[in-house]
Protein backbone atom coordinates (compact mmCIF):
# COMPACT_ATOMS: atom_id res chain seq x y z
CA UNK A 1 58.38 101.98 141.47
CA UNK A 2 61.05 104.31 139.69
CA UNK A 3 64.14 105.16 141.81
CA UNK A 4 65.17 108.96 141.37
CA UNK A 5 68.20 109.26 139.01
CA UNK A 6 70.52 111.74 137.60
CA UNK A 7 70.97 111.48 133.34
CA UNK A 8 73.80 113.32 131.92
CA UNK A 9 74.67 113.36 128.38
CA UNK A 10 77.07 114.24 126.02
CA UNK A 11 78.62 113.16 122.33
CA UNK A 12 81.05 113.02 119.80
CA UNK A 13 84.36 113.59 121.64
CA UNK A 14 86.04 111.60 119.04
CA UNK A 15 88.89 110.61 120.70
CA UNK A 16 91.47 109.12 119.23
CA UNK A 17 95.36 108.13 119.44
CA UNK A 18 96.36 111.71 118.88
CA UNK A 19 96.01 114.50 121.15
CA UNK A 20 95.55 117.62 118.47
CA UNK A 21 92.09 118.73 118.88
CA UNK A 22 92.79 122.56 120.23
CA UNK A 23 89.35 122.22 122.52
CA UNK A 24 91.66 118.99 124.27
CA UNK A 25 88.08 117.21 124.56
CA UNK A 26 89.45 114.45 126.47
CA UNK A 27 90.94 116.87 129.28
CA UNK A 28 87.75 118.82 129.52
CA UNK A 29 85.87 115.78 129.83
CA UNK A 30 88.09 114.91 133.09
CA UNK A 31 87.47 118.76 134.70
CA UNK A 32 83.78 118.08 133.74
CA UNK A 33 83.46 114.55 135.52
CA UNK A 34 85.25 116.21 138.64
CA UNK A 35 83.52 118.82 139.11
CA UNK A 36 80.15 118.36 137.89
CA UNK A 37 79.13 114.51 137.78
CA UNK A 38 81.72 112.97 141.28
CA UNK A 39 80.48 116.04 143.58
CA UNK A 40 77.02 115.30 142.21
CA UNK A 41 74.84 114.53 146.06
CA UNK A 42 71.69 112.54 145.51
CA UNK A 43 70.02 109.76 143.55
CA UNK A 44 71.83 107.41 141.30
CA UNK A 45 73.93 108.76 138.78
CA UNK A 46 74.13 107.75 134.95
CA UNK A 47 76.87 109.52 132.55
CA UNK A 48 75.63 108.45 128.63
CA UNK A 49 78.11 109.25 126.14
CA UNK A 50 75.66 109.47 123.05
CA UNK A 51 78.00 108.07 120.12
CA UNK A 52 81.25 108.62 118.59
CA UNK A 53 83.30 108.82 121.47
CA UNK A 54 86.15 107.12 120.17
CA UNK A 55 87.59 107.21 116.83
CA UNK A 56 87.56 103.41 116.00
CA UNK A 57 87.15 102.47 113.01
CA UNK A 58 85.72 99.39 111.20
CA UNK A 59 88.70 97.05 111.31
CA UNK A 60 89.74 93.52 112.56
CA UNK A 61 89.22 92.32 116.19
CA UNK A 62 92.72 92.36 117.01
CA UNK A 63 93.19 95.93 115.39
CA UNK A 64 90.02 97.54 117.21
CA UNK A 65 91.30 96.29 120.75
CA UNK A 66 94.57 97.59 120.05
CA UNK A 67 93.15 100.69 118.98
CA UNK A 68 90.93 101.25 121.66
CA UNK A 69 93.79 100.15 124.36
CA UNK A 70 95.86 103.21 122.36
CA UNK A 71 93.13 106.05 123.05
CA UNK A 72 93.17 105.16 126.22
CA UNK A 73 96.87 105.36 127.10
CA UNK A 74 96.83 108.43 125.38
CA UNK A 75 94.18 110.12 127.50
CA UNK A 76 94.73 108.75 130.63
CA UNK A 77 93.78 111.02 132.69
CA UNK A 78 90.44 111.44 131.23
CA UNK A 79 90.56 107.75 131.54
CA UNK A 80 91.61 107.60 135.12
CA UNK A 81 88.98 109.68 136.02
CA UNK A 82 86.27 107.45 134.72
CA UNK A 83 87.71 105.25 136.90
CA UNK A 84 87.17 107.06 140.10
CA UNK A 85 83.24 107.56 138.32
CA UNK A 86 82.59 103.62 138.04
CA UNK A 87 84.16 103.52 141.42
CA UNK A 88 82.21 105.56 143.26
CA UNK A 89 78.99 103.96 141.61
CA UNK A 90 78.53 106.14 138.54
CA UNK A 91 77.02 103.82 135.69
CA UNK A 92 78.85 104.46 132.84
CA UNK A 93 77.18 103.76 129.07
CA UNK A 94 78.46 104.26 125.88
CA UNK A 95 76.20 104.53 122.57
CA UNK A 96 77.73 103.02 119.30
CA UNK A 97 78.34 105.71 116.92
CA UNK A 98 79.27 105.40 113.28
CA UNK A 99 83.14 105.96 114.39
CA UNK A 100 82.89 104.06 116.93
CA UNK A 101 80.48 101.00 115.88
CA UNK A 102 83.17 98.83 116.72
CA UNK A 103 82.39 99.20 120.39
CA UNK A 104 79.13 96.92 119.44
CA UNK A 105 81.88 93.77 119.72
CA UNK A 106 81.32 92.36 122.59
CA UNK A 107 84.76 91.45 122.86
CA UNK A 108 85.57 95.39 122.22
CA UNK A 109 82.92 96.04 124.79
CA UNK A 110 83.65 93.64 127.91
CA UNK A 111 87.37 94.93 127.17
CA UNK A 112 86.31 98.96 127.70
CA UNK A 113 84.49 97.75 130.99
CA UNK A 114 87.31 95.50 131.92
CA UNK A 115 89.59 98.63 131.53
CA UNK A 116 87.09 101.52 133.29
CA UNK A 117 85.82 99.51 136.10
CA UNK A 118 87.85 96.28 136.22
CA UNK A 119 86.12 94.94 139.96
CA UNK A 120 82.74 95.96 138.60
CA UNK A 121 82.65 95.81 134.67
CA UNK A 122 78.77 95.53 134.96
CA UNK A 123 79.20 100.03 135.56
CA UNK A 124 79.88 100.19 132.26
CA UNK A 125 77.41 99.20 129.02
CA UNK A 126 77.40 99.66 125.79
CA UNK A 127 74.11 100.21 124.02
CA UNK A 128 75.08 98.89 119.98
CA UNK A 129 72.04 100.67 118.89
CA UNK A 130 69.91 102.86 121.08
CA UNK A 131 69.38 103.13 125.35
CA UNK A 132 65.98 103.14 126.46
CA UNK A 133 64.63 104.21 130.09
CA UNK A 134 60.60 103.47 129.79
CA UNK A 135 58.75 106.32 129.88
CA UNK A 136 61.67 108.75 130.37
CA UNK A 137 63.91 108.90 127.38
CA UNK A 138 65.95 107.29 124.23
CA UNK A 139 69.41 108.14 123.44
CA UNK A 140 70.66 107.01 120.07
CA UNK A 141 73.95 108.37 118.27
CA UNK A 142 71.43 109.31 115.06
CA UNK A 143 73.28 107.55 111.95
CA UNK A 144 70.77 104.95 111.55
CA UNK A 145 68.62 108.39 110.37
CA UNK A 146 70.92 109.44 107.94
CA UNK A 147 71.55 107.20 104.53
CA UNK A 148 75.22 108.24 104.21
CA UNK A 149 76.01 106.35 107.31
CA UNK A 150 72.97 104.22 107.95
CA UNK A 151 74.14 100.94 109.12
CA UNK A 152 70.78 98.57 108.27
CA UNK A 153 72.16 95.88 110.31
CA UNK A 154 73.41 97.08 113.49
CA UNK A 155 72.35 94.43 115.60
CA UNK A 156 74.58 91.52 113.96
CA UNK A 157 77.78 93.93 114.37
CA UNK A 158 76.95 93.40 118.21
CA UNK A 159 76.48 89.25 117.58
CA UNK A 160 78.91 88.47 115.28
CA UNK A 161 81.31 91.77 115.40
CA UNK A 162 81.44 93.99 111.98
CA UNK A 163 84.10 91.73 109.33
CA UNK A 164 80.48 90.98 107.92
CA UNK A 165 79.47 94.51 107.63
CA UNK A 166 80.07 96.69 104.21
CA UNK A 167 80.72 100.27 105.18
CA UNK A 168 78.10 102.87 104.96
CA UNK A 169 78.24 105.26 101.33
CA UNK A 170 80.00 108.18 103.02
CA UNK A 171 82.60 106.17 104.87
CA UNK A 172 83.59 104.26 101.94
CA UNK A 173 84.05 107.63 99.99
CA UNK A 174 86.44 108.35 102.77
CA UNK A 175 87.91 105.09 103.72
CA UNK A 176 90.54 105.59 100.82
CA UNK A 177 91.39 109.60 100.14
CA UNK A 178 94.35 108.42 98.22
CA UNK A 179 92.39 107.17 95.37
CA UNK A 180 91.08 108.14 92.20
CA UNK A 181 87.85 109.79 92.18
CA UNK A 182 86.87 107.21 89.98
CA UNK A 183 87.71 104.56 92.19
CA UNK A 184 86.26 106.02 95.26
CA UNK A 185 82.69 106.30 93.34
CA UNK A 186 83.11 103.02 92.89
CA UNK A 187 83.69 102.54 96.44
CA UNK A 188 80.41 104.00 96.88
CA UNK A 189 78.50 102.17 94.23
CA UNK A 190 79.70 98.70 95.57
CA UNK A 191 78.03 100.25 99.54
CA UNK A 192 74.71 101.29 97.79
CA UNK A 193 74.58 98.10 96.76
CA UNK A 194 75.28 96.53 100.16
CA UNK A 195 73.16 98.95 102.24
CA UNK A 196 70.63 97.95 99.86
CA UNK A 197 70.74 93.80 100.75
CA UNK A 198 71.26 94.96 104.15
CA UNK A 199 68.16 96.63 103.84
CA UNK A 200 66.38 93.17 102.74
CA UNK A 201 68.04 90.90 104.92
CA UNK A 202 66.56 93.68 107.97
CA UNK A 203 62.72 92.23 107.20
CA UNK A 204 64.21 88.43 107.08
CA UNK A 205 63.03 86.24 110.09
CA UNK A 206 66.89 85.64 110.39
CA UNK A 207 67.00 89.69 111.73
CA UNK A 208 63.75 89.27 113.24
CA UNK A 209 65.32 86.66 115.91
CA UNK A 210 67.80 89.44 116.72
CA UNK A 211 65.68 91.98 117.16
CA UNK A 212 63.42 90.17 118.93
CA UNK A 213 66.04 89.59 121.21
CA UNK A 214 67.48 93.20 121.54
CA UNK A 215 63.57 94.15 122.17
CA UNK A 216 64.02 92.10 125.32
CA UNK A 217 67.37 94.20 126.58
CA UNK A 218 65.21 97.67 125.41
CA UNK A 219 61.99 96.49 127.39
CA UNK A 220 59.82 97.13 124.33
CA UNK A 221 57.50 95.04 122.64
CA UNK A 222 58.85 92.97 119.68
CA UNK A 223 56.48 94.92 116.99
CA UNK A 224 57.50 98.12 118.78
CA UNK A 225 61.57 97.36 117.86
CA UNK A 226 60.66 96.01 114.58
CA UNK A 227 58.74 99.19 113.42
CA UNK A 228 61.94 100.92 115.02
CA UNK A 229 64.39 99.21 112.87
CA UNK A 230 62.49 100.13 109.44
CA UNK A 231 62.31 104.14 110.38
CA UNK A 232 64.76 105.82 107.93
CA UNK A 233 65.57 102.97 105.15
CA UNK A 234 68.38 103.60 102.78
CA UNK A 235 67.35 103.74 99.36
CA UNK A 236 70.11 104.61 96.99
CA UNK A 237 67.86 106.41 94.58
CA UNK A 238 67.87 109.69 97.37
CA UNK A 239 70.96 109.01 98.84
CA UNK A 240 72.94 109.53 95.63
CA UNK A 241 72.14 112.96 95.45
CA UNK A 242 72.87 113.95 98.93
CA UNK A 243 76.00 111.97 98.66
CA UNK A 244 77.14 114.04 95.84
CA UNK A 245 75.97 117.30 97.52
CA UNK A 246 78.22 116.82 100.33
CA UNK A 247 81.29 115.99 98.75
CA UNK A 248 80.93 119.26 96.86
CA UNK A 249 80.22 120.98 100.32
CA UNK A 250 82.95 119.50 101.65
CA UNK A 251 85.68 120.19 98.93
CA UNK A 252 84.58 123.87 99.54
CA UNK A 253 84.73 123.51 103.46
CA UNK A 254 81.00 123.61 103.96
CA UNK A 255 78.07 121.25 105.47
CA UNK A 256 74.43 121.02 104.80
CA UNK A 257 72.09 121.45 107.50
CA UNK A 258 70.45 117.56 108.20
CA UNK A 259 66.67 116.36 109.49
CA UNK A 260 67.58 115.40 112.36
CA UNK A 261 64.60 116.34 114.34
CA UNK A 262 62.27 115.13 111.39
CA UNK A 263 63.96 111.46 112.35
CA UNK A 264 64.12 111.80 115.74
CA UNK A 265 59.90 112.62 115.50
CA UNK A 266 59.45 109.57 113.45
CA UNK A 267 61.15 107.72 116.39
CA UNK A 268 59.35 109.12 119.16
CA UNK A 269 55.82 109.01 117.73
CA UNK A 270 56.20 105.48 116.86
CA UNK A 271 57.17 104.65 120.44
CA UNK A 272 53.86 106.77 121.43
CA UNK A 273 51.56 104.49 118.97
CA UNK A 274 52.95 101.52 120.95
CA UNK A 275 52.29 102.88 124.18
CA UNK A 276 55.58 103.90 125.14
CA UNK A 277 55.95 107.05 124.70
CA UNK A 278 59.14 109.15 126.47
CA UNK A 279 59.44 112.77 127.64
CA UNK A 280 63.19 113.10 125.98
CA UNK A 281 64.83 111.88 122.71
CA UNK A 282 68.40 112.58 122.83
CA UNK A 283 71.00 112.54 119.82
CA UNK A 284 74.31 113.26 118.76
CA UNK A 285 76.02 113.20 115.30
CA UNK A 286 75.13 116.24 113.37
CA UNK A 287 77.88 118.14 116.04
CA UNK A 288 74.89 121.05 116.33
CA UNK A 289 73.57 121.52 119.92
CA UNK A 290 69.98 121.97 119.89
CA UNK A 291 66.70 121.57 122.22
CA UNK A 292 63.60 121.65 120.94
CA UNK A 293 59.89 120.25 121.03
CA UNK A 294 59.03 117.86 118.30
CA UNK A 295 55.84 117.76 115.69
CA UNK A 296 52.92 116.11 117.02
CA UNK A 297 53.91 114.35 120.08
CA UNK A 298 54.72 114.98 123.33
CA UNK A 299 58.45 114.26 123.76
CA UNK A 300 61.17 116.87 123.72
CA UNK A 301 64.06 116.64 121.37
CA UNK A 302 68.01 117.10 122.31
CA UNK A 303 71.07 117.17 120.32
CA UNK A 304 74.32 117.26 122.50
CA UNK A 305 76.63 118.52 119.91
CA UNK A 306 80.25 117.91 119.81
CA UNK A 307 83.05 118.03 122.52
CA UNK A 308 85.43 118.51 119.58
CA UNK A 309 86.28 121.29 117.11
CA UNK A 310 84.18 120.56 114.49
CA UNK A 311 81.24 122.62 115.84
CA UNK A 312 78.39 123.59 113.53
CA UNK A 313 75.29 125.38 113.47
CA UNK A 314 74.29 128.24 115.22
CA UNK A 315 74.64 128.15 119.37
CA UNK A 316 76.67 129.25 122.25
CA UNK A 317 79.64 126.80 121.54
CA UNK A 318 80.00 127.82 118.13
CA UNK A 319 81.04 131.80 119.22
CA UNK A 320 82.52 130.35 122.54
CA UNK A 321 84.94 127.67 122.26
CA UNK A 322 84.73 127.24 125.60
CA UNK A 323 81.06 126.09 125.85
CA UNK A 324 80.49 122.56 125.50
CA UNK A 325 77.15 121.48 125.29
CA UNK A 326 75.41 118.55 127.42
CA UNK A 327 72.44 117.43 128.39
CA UNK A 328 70.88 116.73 132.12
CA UNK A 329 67.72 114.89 132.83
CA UNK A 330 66.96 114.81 136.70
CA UNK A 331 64.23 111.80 137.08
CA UNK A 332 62.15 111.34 140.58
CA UNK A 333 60.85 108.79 142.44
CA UNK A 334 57.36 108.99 140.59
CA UNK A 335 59.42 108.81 137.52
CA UNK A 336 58.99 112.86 136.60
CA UNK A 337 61.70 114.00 134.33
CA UNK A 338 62.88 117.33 134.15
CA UNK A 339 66.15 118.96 132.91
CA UNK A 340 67.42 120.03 129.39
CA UNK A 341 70.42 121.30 127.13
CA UNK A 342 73.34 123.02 129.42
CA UNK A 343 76.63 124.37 128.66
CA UNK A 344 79.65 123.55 130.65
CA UNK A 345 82.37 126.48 130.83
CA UNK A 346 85.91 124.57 132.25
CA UNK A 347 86.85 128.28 133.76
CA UNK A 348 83.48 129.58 134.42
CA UNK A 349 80.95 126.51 135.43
């Protein structure tokens, strides 16, 4: 039997050891939690931050827990507040994004639950790759659909913690802005190439233990997570070009529109050919709010947008700083799932 629940979601907050994003994410997160999620009456409540939620990037053990230890002295009063959430019974889970993959540790991870809900860490998960709630809905961050920062591996960073892992195309372009141009292609070359073996090593029956295991966690079927992990391969021949169409966007302070959707049908239909289809696929990433249906199948796509300033696309929070988008799905006893992409106003609910 299901048990009636409360979902909320919401992404890429990108908080970090500064303070200097003028939308203060991290204190409208803490007016959010207070006013909308602890008052909450009702069934059991579930806040999902949906990826990059921290800005931690890929660096040694020691560094990342520091790091993470940082953000959270910085903002803590968002921090205390999360507290008082995994206190009062509110599971907390947090969704590896591409800046924060190094959540996927587990020593990174048991330390975040240690710190948010230190006589219950089990309030607070992390989900190194995607959350799953049969029949209701899948939350992933969405880089594992886009090439640029496509991580094939993403299981082992959550075995054997990411000193293993190359970095994606687009992050190693950026890993070094000091550098020559020259250099930095190189950079790039050198993570085709390792994307590419990554790639490979995905379809070895060394991966396939791993995923066989995660398939467990997800409570899906082992050819069901397989299929799953081959949606959206990286194949430098295609990502090359986009590559080099973004850097020339981004010199002249511009983005390209992604396919977001298209990936996030790929993802949902596949779960409906194994008998496991959801009513909601929920993503982050792309920082442009938007709810939609999706092309032949029955689930309903959301993206929650950004928390931070880097808003794009077309939508509420893009001509009202002061919208910030989330995402509520309201699930009841006979596991019926309602709900959809909301806007919360700190001054005017």
């Amino acid at each position: 039997m299901n048990r009636a629940a409360r979902w909320w979601f919401l992404s890429d907050l990108h908080l970090g050891v500064t303070d200097d994003d003028p939308r203060g994410p991290g204190k409208v997160l803490s007016g959010f939690l207070q006013h909308e999620v602890l008052p909450a009456p009702g069934p059991q409540q579930h806040v999902v931050f949906v990826g990059d939620t921290f800005e931690l990037p890929r660096s040694a053990e020691e560094e990342s827990l520091a790091r993470l230890e940082s953000i959270l002295a910085r903002h803590s009063g968002t921090f205390r507040v999360l507290e008082q959430c995994a206190a009062h019974g509110v599971q907390l889970h947090f969704v590896c994004g591409n800046h924060d993959v190094e959540l996927a540790r587990p020593s990174v991870a048991a330390r975040l639950s240690e710190l948010l809900s230190p006589s219950e860490p089990a309030q607070v998960r992390v989900h190194p790759w995607f959350l799953h709630v049969p029949h209701v809905l899948v939350a992933e961050h969405g880089h594992q659909h886009h090439a640029l920062h496509r991580i094939p591996e993403v299981l082992r960073a959550a075995v054997n913690g990411t000193d293993e892992l190359d970095l994606p195309p687009l992050a190693a372009w950026h890993a070094h802005p000091a550098r020559s141009r020259l250099s930095r292609a190189g950079a790039v070359a050198r993570a085709c190439l390792a994307s590419e073996r990554g790639e490979r090593r995905v379809r070895e029956p060394e991966y396939g233990q791993l995923l066989q295991s995660e398939s467990l966690r997800l409570a899906l079927d082992g050819m069901t997570v397989r299929e799953l992990a081959g949606l959206s391969r990286f194949r430098t021949v295609s990502a090359i070009p986009v590559a080099a169409t973004r850097m020339v966007l981004a010199a002249a302070g511009r983005s390209v529109a992604g396919h977001e959707a298209a990936a996030a049908g790929r993802f949902a239909r596949t779960l409906e050919a194994h008998g496991s289809a959801v009513a909601w696929y929920v993503s982050g990433h792309t920082h442009r709010a938007l709810e939609s249906a999706l092309e032949a199948c029955s689930t309903r796509y959301i993206n929650t947008g950004t928390w931070s300033s880097d808003v794009r696309g077309r939508g509420p929070d893009q001509s009202d700083r002061q919208a910030f988008p989330y995402a509520v799905i309201d699930v009841s006893g006979d596991g019926a799932a309602s709900g959809g992409l909301r806007y919360w106003r700190p001054g005017g609910g």
